[in-house]
N, C-alpha and C. Protein backbone atom coordinates (compact mmCIF):
# COMPACT_ATOMS: atom_id res chain seq x y z
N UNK A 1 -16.66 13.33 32.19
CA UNK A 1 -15.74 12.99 31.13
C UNK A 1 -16.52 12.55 29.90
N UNK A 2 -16.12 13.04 28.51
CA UNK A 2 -16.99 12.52 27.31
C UNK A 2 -16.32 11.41 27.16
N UNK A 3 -17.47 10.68 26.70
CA UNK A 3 -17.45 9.48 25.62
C UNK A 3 -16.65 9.13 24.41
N UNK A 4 -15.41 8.48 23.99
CA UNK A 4 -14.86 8.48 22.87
C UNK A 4 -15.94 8.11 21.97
N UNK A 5 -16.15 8.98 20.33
CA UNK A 5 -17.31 8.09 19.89
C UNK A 5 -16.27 7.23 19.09
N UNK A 6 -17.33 6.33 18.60
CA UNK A 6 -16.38 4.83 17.46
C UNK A 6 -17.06 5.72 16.19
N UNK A 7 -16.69 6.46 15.55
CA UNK A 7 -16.91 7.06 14.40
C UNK A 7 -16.25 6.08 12.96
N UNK A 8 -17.83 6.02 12.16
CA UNK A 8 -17.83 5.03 11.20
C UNK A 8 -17.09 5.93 9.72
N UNK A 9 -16.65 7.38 10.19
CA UNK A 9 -15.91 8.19 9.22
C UNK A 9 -14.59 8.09 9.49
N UNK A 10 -13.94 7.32 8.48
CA UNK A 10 -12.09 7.17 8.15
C UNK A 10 -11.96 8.00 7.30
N UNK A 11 -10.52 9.02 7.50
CA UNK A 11 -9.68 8.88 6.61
C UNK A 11 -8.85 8.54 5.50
N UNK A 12 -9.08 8.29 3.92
CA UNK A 12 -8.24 7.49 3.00
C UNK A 12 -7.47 8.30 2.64
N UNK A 13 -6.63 7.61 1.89
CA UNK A 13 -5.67 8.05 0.35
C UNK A 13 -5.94 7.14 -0.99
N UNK A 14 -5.95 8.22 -1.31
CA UNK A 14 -6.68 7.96 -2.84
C UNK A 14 -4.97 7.90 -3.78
N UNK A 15 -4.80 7.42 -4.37
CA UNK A 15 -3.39 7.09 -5.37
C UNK A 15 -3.66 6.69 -6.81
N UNK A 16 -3.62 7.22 -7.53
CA UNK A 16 -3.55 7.04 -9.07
C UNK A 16 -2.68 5.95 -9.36
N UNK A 17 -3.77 4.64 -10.37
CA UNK A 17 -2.79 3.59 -10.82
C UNK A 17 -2.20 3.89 -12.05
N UNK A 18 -2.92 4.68 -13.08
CA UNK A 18 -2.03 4.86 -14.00
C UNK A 18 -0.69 5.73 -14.63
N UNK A 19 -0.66 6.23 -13.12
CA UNK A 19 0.29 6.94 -13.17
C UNK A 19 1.86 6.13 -12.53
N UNK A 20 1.26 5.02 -11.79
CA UNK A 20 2.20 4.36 -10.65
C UNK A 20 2.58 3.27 -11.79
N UNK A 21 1.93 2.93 -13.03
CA UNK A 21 1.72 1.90 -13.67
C UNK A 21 2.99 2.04 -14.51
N UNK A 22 2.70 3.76 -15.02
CA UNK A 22 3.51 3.57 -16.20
C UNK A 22 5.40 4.36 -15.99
N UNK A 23 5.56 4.17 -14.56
CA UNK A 23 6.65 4.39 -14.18
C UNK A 23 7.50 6.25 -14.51
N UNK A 24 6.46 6.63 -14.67
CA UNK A 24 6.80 8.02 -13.99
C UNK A 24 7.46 8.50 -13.02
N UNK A 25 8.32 9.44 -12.86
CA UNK A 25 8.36 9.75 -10.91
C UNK A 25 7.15 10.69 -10.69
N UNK A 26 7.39 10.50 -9.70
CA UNK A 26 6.53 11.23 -8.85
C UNK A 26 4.82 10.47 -8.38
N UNK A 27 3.96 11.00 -7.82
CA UNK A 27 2.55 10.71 -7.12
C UNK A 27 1.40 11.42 -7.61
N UNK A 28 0.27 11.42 -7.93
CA UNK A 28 -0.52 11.90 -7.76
C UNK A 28 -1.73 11.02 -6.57
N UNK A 29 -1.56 11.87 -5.26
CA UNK A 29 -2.69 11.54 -4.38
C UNK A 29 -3.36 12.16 -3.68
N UNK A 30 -4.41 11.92 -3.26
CA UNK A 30 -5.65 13.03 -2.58
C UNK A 30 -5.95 12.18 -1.18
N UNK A 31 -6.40 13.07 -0.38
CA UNK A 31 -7.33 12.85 0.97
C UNK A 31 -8.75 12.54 0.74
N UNK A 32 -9.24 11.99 1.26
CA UNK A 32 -11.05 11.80 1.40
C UNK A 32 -11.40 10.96 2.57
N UNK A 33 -12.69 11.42 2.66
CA UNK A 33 -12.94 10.36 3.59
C UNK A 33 -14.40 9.68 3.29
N UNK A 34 -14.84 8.50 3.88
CA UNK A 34 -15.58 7.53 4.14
C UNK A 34 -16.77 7.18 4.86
N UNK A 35 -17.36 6.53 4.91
CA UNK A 35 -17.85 6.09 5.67
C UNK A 35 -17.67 4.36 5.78
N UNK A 36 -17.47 3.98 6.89
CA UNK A 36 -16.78 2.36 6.94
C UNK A 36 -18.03 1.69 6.65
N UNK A 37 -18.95 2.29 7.43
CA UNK A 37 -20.34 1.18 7.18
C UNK A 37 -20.92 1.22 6.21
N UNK A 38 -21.15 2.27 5.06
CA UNK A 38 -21.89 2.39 4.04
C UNK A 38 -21.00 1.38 2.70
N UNK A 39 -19.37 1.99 2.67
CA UNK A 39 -18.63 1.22 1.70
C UNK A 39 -17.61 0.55 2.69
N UNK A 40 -17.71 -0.46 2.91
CA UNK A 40 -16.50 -1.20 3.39
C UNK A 40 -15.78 -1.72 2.86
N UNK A 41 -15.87 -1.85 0.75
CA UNK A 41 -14.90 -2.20 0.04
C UNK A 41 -13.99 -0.98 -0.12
N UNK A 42 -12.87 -1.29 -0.74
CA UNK A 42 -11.75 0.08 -1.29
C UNK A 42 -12.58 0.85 -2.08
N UNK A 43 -12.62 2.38 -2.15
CA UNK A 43 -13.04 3.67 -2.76
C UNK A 43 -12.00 3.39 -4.10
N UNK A 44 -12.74 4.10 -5.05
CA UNK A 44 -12.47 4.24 -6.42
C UNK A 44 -13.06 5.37 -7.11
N UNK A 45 -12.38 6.23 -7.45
CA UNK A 45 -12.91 7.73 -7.78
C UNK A 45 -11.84 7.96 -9.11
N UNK A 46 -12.79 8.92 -10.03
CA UNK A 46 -11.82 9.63 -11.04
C UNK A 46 -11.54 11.07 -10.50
N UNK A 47 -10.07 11.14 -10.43
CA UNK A 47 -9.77 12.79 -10.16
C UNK A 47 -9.12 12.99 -10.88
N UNK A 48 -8.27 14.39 -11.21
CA UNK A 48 -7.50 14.53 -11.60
C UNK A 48 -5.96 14.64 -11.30
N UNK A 49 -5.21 14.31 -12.59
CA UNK A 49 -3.61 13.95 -11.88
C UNK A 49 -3.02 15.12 -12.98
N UNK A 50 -2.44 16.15 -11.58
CA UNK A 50 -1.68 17.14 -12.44
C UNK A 50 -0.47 16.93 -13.33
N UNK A 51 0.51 15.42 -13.10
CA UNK A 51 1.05 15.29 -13.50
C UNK A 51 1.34 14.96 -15.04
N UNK A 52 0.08 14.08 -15.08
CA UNK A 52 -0.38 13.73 -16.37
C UNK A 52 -1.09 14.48 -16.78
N UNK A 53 -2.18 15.20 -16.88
CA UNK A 53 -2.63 16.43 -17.10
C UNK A 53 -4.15 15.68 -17.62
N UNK A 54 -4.84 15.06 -17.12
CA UNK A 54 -6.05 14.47 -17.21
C UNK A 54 -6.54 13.59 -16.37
N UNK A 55 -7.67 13.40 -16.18
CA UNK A 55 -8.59 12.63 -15.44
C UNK A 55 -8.28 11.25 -15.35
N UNK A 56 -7.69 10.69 -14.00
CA UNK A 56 -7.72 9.10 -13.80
C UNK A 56 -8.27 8.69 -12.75
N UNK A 57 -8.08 6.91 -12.98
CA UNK A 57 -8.51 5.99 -11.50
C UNK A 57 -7.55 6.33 -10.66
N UNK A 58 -8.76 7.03 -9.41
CA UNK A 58 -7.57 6.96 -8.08
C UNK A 58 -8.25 5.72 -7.08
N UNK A 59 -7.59 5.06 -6.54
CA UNK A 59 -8.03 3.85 -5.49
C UNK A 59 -7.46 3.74 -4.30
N UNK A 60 -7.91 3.64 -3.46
CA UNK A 60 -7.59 3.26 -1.94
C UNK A 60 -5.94 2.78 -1.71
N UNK A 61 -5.43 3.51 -1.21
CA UNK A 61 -4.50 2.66 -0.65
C UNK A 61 -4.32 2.23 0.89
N UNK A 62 -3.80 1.62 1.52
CA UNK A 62 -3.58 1.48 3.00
C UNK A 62 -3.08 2.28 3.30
């Protein structure tokens, strides 16, 4: 029988604040993943939000 490994690679969601900020409908959010041991604070990346049609802060959500 294998070994479960404890893999230090999670899953996030990435969520745009300035889009959530300025009361729009709708989401702009992405998948990524991690490593727990290298960053164990929340991820913070610029992507792009189709909605708004330019480059923002996307940040970790739970």
């Amino acid at each position: 029988m294998a070994k479960k490994s404890k893999d230090a690679r999670i899953q996030v969601i990435l969520e745009c604040t300035e889009h959530k900020n300025s009361g729009l409908p709708g989401t702009s959010r992405y998948i990524s993943t991690k490593n727990k041991k290298n960053t164990p604070e929340r991820m913070e990346l610029k992507k792009y939000n189709p909605i708004m049609k330019k480059m923002t802060v996307h940040k970790e959500i739970k």
